[in-house]
Protein backbone atom coordinates (compact mmCIF):
# COMPACT_ATOMS: atom_id res chain seq x y z
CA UNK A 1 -17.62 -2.92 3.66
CA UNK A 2 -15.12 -0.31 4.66
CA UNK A 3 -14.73 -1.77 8.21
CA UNK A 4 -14.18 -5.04 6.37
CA UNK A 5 -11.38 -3.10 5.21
CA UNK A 6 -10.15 -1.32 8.15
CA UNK A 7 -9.78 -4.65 9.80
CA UNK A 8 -7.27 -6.15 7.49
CA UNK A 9 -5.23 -2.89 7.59
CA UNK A 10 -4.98 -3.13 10.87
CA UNK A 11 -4.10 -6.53 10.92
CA UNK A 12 -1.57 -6.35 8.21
CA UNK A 13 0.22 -3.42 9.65
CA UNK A 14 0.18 -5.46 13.58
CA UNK A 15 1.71 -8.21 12.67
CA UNK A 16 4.40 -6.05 10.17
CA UNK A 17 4.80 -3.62 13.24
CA UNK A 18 5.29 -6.66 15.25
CA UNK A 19 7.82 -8.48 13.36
CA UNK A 20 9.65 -5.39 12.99
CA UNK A 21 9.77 -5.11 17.04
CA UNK A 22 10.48 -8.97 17.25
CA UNK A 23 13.48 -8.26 14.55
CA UNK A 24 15.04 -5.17 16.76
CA UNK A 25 14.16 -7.19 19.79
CA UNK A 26 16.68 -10.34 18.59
CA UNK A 27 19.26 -8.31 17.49
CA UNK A 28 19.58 -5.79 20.33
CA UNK A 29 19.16 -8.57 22.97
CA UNK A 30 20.23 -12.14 21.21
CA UNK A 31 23.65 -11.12 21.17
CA UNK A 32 23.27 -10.84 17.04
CA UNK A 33 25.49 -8.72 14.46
CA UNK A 34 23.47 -5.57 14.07
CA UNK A 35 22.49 -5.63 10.11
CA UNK A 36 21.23 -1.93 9.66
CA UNK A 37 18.55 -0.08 10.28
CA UNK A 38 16.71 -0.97 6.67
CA UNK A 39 16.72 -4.60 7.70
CA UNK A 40 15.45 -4.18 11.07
CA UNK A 41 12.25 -2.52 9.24
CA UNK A 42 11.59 -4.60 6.14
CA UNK A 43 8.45 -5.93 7.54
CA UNK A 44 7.34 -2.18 7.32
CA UNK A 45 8.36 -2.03 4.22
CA UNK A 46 5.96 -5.07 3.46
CA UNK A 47 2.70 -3.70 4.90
CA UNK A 48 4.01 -0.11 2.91
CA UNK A 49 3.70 -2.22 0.01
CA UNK A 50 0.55 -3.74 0.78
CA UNK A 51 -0.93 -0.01 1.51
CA UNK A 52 0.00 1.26 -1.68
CA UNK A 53 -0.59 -1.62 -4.09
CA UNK A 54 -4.03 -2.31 -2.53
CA UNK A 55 -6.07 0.34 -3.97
CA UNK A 56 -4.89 0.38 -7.44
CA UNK A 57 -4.58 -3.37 -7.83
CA UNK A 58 -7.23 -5.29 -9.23
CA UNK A 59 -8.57 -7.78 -7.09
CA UNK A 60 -6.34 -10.97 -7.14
CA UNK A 61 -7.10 -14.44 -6.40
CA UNK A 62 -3.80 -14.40 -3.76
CA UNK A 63 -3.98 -10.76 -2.89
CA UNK A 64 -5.27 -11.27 0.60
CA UNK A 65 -4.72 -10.06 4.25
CA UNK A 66 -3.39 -13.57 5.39
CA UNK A 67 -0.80 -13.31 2.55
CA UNK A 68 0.13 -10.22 2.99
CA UNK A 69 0.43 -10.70 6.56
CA UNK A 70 2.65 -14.12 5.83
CA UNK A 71 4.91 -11.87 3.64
CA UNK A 72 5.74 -9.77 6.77
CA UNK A 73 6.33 -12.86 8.67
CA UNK A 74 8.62 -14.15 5.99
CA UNK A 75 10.36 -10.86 5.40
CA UNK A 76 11.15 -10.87 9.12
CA UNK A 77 12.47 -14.33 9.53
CA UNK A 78 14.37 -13.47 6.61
CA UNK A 79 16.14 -10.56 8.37
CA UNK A 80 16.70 -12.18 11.15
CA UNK A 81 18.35 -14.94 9.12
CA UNK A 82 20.31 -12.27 7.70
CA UNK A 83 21.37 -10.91 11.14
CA UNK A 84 22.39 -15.04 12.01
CA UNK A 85 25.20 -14.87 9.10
CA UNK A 86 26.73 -11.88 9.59
């Protein structure tokens, strides 16, 4: 059961850690307005969430790896939507 665990953890925080690299990435190299360093990480701040409001959540229908995962996605397409406007 705990591996169960360990698994989405990882995967949560690899595709937060990624989105926060593929964020940096754009900005740094796609020629985009630089919109601050708290931006840049808000897919950490995502799977930060999802560490801390795991274990003293009950489980939820919705409260999933996948979702959580999606939220990071969504977070960083969001910042770099941000970093587009500026």
């Amino acid at each position: 059961m705990e591996l169960d665990r360990a698994r989405e953890d990882v995967f949560v925080a690899a595709v937060a850690a990624l989105g926060t690299v593929a964020v940096t990435l754009a900005v740094r190299f796609g020629g985009l307005a630089d919109p601050g360093i708290l931006v840049r990480l808000a897919p950490l701040f995502v799977y930060f969430l999802y560490l801390f409001t795991r274990s003293g959540l009950p489980d939820l229908r919705y409260d999933t790896a996948r979702n959580w995962a999606l939220a990071a996605v969504l977070v960083a397409l969001a910042a770099l939507g941000y970093a587009v406007t500026l």
